[in-house]
C-alpha atoms as a PDB file:
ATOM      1  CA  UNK A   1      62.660  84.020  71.851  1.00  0.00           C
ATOM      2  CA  UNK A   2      62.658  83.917  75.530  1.00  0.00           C
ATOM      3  CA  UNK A   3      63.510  80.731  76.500  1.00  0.00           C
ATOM      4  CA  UNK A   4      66.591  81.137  73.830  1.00  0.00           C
ATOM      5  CA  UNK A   5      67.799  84.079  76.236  1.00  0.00           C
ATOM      6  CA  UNK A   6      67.232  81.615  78.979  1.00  0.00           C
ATOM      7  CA  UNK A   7      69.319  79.126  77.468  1.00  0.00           C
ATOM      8  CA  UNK A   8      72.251  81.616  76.260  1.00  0.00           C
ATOM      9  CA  UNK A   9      72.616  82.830  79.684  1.00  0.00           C
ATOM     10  CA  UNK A  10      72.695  79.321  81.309  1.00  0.00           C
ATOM     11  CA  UNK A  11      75.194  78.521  79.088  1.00  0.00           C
ATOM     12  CA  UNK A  12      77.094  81.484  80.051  1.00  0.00           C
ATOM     13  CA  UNK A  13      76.599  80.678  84.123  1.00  0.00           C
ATOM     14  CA  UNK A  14      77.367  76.707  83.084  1.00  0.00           C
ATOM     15  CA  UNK A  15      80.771  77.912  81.645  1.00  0.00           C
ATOM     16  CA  UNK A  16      81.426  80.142  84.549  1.00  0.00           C
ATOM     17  CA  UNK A  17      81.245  76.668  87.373  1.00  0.00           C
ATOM     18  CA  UNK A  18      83.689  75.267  84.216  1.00  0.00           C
ATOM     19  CA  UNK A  19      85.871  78.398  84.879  1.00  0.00           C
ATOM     20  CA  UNK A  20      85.963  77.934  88.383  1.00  0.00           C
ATOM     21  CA  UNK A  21      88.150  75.087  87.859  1.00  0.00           C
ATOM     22  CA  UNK A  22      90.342  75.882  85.200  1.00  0.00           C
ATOM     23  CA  UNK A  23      90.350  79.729  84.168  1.00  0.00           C
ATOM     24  CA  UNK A  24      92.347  79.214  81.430  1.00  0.00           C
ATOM     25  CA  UNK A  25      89.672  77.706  79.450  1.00  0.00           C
ATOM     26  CA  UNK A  26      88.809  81.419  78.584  1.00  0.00           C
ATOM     27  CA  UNK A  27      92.147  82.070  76.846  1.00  0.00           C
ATOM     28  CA  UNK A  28      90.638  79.598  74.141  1.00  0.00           C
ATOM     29  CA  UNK A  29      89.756  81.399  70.911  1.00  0.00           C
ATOM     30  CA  UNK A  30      86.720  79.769  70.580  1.00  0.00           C
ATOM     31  CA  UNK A  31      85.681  80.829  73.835  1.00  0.00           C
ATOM     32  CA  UNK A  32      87.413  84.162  73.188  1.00  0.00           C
ATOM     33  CA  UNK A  33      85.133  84.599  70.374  1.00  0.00           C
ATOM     34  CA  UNK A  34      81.669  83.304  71.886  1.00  0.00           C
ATOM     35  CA  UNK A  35      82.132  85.444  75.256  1.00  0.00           C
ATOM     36  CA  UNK A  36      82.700  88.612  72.911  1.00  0.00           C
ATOM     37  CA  UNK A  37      79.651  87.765  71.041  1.00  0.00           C
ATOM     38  CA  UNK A  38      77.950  87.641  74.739  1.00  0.00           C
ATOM     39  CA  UNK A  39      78.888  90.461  75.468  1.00  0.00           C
ATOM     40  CA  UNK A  40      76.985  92.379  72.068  1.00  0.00           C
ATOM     41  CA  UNK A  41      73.703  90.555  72.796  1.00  0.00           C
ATOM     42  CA  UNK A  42      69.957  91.654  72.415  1.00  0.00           C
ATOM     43  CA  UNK A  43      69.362  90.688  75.568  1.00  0.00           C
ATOM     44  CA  UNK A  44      70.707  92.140  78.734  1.00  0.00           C
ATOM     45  CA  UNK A  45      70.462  89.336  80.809  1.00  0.00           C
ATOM     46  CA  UNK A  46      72.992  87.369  78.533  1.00  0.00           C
ATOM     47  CA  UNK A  47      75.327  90.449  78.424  1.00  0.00           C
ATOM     48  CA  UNK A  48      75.113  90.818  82.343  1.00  0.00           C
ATOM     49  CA  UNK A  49      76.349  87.009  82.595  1.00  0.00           C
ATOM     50  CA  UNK A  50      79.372  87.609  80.325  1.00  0.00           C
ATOM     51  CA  UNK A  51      80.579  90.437  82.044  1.00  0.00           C
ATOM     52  CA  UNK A  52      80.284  88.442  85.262  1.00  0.00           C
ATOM     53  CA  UNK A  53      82.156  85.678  83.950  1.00  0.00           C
ATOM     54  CA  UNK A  54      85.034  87.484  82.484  1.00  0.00           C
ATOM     55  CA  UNK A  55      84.759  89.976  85.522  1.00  0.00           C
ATOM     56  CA  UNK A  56      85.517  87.325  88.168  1.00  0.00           C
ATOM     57  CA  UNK A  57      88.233  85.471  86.802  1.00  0.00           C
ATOM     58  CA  UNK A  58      90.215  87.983  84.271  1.00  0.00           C
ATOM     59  CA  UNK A  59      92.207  89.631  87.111  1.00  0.00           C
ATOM     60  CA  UNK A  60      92.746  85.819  88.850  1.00  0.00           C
ATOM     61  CA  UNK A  61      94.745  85.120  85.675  1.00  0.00           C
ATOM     62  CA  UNK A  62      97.250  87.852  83.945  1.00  0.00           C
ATOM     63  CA  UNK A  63      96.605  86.312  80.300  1.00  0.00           C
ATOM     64  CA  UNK A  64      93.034  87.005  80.359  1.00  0.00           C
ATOM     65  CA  UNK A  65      93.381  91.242  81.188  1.00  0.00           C
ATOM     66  CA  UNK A  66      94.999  91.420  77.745  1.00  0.00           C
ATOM     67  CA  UNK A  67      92.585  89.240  75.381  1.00  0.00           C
ATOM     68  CA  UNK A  68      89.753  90.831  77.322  1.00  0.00           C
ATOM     69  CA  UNK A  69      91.238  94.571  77.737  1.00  0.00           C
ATOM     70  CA  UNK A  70      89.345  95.683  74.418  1.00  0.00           C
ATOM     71  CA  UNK A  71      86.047  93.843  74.841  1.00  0.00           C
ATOM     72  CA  UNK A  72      85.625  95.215  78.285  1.00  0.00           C
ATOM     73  CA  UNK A  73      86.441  98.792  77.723  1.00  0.00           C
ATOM     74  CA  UNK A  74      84.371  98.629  74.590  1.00  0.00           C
ATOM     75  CA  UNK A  75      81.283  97.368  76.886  1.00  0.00           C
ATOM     76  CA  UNK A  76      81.976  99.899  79.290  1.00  0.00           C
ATOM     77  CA  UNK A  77      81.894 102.537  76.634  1.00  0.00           C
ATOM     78  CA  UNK A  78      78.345 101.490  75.221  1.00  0.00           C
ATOM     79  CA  UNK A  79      76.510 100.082  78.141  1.00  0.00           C
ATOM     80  CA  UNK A  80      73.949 102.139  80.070  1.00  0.00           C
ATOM     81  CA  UNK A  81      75.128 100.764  83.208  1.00  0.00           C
ATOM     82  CA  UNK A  82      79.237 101.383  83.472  1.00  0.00           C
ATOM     83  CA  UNK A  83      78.977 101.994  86.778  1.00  0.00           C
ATOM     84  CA  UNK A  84      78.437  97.965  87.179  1.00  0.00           C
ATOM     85  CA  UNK A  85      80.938  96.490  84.999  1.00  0.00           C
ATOM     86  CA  UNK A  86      83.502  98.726  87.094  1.00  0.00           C
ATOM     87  CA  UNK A  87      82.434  97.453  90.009  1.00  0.00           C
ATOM     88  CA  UNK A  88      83.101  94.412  88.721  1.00  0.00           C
ATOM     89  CA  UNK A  89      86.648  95.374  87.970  1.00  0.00           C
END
């Protein structure tokens, strides 16, 4: 179970260096859809990652605030830890 965590939230920091050159790759539904699921995770190490990666490049590119608006609030409203994600922000 562990090393699947491991390898969901490599994933997640392997798609942020993919980000770093192109940030539109996260207006793609399918990645749309797979960050959101990040973001509901078991594990808090894989939710940490996806709010990173949306964190650092949603306000670098306009289209991303409104296909992650929703997501983000909604974390913000159920995590523990608020105060980071706004940081973030």
């Amino acid at each position: 179970m562990e090393q699947a965590v491991a390898i969901r939230t490599k994933a997640l920091r392997c798609l942020t260096m993919v980000v770093e050159a192109d940030a539109t790759v996260l207006a793609r539904a399918d990645m749309q859809l797979w960050v959101r699921n990040s973001f509901l995770d078991q594990s808090t190490a894989v939710r940490e990652a996806a709010v990173d990666l949306v964190g650092k490049y949603v306000l670098s590119c306009p289209d991303l605030i409104e296909k992650y608006y929703d997501t983000l609030s909604l974390r913000i409203l159920v995590s523990s830890k608020f105060e980071a994600i706004l940081n973030l922000l």
